[in-house]
N, C-alpha and C. Protein backbone atom coordinates (compact mmCIF):
# COMPACT_ATOMS: atom_id res chain seq x y z
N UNK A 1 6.07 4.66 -6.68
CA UNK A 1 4.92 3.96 -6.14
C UNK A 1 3.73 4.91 -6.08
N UNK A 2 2.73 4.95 -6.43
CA UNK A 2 1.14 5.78 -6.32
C UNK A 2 0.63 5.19 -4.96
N UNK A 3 -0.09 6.47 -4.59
CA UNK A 3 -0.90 6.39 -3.54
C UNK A 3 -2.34 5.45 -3.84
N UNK A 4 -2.17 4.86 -2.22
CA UNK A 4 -3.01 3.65 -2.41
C UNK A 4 -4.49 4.35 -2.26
N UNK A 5 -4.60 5.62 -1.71
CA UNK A 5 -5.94 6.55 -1.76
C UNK A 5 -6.41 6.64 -2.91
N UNK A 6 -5.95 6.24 -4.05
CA UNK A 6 -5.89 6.64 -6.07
C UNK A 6 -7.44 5.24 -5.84
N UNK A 7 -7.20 4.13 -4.81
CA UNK A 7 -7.80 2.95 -5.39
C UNK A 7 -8.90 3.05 -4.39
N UNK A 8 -8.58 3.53 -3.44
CA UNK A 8 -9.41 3.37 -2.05
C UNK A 8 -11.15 3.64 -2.30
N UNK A 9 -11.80 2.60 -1.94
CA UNK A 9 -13.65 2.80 -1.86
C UNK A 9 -14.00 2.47 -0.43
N UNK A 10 -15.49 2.54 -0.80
CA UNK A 10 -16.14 2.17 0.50
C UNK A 10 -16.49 0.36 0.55
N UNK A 11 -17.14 0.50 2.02
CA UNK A 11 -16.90 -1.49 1.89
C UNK A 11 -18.09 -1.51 1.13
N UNK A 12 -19.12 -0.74 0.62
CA UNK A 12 -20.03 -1.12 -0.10
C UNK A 12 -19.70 -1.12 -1.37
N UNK A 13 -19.15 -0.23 -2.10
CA UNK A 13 -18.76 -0.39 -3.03
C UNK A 13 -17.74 -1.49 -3.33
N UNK A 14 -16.81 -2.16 -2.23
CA UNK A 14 -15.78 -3.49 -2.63
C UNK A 14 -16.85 -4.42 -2.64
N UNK A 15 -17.68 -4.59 -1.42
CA UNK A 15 -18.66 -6.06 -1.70
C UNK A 15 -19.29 -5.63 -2.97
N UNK A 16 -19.54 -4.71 -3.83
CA UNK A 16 -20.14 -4.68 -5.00
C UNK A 16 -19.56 -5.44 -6.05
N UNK A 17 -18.55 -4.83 -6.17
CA UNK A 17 -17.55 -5.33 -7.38
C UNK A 17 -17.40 -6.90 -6.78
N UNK A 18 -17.01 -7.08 -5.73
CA UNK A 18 -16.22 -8.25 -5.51
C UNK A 18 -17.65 -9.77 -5.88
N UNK A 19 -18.94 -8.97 -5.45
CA UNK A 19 -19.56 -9.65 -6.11
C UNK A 19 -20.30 -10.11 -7.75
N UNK A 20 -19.39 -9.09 -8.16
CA UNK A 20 -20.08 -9.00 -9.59
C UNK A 20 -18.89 -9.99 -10.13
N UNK A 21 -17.68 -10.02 -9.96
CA UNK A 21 -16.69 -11.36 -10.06
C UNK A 21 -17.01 -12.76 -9.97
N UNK A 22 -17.52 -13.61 -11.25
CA UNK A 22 -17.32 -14.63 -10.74
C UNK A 22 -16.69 -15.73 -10.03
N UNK A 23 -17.62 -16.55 -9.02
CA UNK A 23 -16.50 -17.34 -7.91
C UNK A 23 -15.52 -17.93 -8.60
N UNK A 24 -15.78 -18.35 -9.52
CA UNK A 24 -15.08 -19.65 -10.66
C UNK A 24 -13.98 -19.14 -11.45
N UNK A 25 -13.88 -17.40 -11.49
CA UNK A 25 -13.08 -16.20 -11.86
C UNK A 25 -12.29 -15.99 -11.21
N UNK A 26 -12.42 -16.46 -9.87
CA UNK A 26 -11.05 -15.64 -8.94
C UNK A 26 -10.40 -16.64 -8.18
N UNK A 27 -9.32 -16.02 -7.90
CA UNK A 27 -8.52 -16.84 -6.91
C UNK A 27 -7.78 -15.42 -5.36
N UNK A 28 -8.70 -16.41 -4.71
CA UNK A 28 -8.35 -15.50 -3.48
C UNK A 28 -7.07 -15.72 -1.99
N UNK A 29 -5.96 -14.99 -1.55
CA UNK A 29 -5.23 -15.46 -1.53
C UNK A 29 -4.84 -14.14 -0.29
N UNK A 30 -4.54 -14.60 1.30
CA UNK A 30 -4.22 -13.46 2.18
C UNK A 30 -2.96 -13.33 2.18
N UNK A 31 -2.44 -12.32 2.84
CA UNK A 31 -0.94 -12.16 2.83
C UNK A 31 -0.80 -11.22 3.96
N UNK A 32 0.55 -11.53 5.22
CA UNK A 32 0.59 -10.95 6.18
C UNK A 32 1.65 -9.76 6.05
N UNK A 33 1.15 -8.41 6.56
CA UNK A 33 1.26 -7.37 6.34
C UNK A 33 2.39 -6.61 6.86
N UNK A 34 2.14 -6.87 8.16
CA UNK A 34 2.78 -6.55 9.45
C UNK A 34 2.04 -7.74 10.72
N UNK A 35 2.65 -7.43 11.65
CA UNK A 35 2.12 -8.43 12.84
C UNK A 35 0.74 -7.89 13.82
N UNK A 36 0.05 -7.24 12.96
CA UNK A 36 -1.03 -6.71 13.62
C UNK A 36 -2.14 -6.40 11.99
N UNK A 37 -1.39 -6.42 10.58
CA UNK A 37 -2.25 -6.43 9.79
C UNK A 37 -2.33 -7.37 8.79
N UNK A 38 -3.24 -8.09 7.86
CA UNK A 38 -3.63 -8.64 6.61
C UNK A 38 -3.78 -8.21 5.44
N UNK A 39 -3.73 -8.41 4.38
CA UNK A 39 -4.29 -8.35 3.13
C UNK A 39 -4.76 -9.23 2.75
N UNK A 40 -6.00 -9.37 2.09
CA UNK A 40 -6.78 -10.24 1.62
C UNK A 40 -7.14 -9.84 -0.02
N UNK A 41 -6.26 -10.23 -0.93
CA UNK A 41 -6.48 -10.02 -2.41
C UNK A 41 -7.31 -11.11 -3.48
N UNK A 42 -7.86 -10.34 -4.21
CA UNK A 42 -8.21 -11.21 -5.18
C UNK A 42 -8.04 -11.20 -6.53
N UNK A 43 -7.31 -12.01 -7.17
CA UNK A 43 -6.54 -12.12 -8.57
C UNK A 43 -7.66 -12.74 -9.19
N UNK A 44 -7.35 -12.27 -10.57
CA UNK A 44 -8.24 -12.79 -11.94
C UNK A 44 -7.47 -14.33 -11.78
N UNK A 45 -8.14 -15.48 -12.37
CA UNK A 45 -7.45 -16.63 -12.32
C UNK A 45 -7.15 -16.56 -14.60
N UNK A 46 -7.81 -16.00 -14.88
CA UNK A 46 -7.36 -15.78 -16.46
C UNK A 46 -5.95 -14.53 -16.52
N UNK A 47 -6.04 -13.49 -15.87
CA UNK A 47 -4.93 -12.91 -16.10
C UNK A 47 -3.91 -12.45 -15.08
N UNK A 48 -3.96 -13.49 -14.02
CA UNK A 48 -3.38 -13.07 -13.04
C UNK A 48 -3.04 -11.74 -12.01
N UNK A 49 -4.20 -10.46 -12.79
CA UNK A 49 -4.02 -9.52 -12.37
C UNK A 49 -4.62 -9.41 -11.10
N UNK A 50 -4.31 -8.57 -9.82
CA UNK A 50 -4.49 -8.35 -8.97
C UNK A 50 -5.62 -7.54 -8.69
N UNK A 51 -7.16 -7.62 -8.73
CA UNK A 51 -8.61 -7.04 -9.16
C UNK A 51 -8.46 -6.34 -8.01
N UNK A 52 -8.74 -6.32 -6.33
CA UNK A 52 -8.87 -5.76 -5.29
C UNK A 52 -8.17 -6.52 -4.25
N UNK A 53 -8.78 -5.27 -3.18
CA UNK A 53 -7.52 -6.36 -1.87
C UNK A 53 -8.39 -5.24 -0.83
N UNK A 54 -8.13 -6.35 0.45
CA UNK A 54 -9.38 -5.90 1.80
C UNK A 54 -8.04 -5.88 2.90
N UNK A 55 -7.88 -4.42 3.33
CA UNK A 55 -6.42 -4.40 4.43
C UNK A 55 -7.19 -4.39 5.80
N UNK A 56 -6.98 -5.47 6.66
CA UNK A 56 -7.45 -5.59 7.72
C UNK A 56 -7.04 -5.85 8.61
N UNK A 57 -7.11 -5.18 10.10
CA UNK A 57 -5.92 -5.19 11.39
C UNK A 57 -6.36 -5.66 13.20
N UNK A 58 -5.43 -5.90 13.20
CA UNK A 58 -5.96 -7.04 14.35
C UNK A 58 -5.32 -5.98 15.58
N UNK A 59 -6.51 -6.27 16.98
CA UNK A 59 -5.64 -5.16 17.84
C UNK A 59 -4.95 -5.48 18.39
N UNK A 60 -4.25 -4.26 18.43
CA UNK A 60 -2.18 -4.11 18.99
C UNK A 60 -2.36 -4.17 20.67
N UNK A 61 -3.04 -3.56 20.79
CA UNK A 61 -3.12 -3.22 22.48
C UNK A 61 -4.45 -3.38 23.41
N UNK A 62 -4.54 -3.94 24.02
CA UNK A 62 -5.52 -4.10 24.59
C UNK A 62 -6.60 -2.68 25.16
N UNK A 63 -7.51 -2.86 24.86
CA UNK A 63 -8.26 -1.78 25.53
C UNK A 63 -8.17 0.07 23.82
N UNK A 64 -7.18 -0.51 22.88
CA UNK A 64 -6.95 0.69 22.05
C UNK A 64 -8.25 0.14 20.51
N UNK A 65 -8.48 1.44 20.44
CA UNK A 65 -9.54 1.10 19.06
C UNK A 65 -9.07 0.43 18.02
N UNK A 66 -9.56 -0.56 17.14
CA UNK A 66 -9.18 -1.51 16.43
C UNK A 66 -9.18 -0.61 15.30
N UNK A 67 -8.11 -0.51 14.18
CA UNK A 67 -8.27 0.38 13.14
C UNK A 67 -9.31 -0.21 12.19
N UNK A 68 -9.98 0.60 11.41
CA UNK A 68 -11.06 0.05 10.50
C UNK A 68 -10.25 -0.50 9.36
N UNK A 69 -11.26 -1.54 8.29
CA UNK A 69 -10.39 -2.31 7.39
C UNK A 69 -10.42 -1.05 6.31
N UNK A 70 -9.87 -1.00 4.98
CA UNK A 70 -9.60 -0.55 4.19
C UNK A 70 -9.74 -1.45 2.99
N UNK A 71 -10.29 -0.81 1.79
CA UNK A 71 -10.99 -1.38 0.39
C UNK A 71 -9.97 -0.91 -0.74
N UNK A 72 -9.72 -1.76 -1.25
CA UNK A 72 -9.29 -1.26 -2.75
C UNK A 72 -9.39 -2.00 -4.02
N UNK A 73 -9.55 -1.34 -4.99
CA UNK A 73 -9.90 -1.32 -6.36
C UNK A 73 -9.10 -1.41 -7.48
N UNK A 74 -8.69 -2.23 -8.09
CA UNK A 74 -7.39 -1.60 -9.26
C UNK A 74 -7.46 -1.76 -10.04
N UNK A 75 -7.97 -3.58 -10.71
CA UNK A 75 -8.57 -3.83 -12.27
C UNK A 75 -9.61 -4.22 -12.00
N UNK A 76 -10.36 -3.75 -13.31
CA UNK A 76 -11.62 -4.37 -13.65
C UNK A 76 -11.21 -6.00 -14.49
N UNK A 77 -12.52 -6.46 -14.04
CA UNK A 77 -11.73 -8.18 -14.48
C UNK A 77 -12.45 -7.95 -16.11
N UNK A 78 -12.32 -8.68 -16.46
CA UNK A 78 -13.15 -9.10 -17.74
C UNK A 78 -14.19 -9.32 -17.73
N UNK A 79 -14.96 -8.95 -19.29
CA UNK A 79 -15.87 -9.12 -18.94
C UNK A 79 -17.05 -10.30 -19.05
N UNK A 80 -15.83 -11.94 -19.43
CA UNK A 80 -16.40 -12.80 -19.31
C UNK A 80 -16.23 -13.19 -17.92
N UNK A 81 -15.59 -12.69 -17.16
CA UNK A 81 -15.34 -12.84 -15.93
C UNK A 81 -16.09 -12.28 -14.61
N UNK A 82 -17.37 -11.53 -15.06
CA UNK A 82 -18.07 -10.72 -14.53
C UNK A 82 -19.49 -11.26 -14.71
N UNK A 83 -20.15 -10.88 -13.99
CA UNK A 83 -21.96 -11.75 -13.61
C UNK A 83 -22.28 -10.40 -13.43
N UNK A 84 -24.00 -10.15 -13.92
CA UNK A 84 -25.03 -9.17 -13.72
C UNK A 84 -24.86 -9.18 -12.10
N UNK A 85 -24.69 -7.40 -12.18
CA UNK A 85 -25.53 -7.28 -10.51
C UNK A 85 -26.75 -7.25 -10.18
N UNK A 86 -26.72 -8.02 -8.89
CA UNK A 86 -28.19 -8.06 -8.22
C UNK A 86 -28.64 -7.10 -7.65
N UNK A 87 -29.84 -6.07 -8.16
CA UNK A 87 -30.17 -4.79 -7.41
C UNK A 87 -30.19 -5.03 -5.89
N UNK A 88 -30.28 -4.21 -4.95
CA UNK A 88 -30.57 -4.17 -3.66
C UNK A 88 -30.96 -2.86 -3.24
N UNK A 89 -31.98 -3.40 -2.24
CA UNK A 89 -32.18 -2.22 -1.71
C UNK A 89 -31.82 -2.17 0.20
N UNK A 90 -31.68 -0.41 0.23
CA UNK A 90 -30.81 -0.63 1.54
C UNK A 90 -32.06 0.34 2.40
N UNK A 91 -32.48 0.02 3.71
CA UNK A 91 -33.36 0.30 4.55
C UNK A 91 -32.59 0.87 6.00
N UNK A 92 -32.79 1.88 5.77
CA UNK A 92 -32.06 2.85 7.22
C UNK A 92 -33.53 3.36 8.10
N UNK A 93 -33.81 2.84 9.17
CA UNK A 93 -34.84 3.26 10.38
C UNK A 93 -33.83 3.54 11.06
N UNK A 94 -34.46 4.99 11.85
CA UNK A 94 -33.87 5.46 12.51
C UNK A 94 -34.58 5.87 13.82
N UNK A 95 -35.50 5.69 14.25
CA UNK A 95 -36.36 5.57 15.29
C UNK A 95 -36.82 4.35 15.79
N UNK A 96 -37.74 4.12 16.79
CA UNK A 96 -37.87 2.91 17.55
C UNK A 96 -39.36 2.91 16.75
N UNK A 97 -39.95 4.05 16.63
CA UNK A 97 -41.19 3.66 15.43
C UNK A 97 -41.32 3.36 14.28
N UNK A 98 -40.25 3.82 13.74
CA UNK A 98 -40.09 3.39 12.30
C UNK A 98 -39.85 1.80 12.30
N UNK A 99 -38.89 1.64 13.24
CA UNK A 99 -38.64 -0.48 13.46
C UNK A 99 -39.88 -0.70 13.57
N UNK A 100 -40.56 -0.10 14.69
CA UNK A 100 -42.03 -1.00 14.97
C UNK A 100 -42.79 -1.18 13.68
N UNK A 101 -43.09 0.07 13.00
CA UNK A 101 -43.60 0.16 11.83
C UNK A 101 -43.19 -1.42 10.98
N UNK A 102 -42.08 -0.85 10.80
CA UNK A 102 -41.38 -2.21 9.94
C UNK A 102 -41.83 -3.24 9.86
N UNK A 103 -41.51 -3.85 11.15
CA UNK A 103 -41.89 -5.26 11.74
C UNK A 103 -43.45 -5.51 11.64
N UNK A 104 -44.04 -4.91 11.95
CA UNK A 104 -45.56 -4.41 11.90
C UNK A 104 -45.41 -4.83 10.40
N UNK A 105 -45.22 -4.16 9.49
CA UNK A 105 -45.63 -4.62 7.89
C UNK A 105 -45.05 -5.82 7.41
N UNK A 106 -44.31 -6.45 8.06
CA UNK A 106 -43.39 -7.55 8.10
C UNK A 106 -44.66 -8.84 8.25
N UNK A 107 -45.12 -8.93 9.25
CA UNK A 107 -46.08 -9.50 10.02
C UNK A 107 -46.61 -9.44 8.98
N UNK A 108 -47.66 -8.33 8.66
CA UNK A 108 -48.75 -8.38 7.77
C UNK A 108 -48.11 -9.37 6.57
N UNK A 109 -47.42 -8.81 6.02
CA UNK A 109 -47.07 -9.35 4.46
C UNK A 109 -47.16 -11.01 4.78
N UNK A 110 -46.74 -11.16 6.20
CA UNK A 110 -46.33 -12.61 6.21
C UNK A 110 -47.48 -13.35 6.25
N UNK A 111 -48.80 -12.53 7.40
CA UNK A 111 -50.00 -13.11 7.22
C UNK A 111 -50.73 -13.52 5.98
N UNK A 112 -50.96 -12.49 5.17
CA UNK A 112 -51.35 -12.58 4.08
C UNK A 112 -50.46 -13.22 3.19
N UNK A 113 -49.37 -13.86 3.55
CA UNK A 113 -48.62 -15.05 2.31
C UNK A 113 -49.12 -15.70 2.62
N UNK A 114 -49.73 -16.30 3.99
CA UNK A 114 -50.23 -17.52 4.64
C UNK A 114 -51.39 -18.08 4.25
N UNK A 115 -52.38 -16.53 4.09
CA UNK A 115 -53.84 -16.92 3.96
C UNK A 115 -53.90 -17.23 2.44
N UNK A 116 -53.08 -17.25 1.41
CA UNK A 116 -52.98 -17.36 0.00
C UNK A 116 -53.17 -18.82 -0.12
């Protein structure tokens, strides 16, 4: 058996892929783990292969930290089975001025859609 660390990403990188899969491409399907965890996989519906899977755990004990979910990766689907990704961009403020800022240019942009 190989270590499941060989497949392991971040959740940004699974919502990546998982969105570049078309809906109409997959078939998604949970499976119980243990009595405190899930798997949530998603198979190619053309080759039945097993594309990724989201391990996620429910808490054991009251009051104890909930373990974080876990991402994995294994086939790439096809590539009629695959849709262009949509760029994105990701915005980290890290001060209470930088938000204000934000919101502040938020406003503006919105005014000026208005007055158009």
């Amino acid at each position: 058996m190989q270590h499941m660390d060989v497949y392991s990403v971040s959740r940004q990188e699974y919502k990546a892929f998982v969105d570049e899969i078309k809906p109409e491409c997959r078939d998604v399907q949970e499976f119980e783990l243990s009595y405190y965890s899930k798997a949530t996989k998603i198979f190619s519906k053309k080759t039945g292969k097993c594309l990724c899977s989201r391990v996620s755990f429910e808490q054991r004990v009251e009051g104890e930290e909930r373990h974080p979910e876990m991402y994995y990766i294994f086939e790439m689907p096809d590539d009629d089975e695959r849709r262009a990704q949509i760029p994105k961009t990701k915005v980290i403020l890290e001060t209470p001025e930088q938000v204000q800022k934000f919101f502040d240019g938020l406003k503006k942009l919105r005014e000026e859609f208005k007055s158009d």
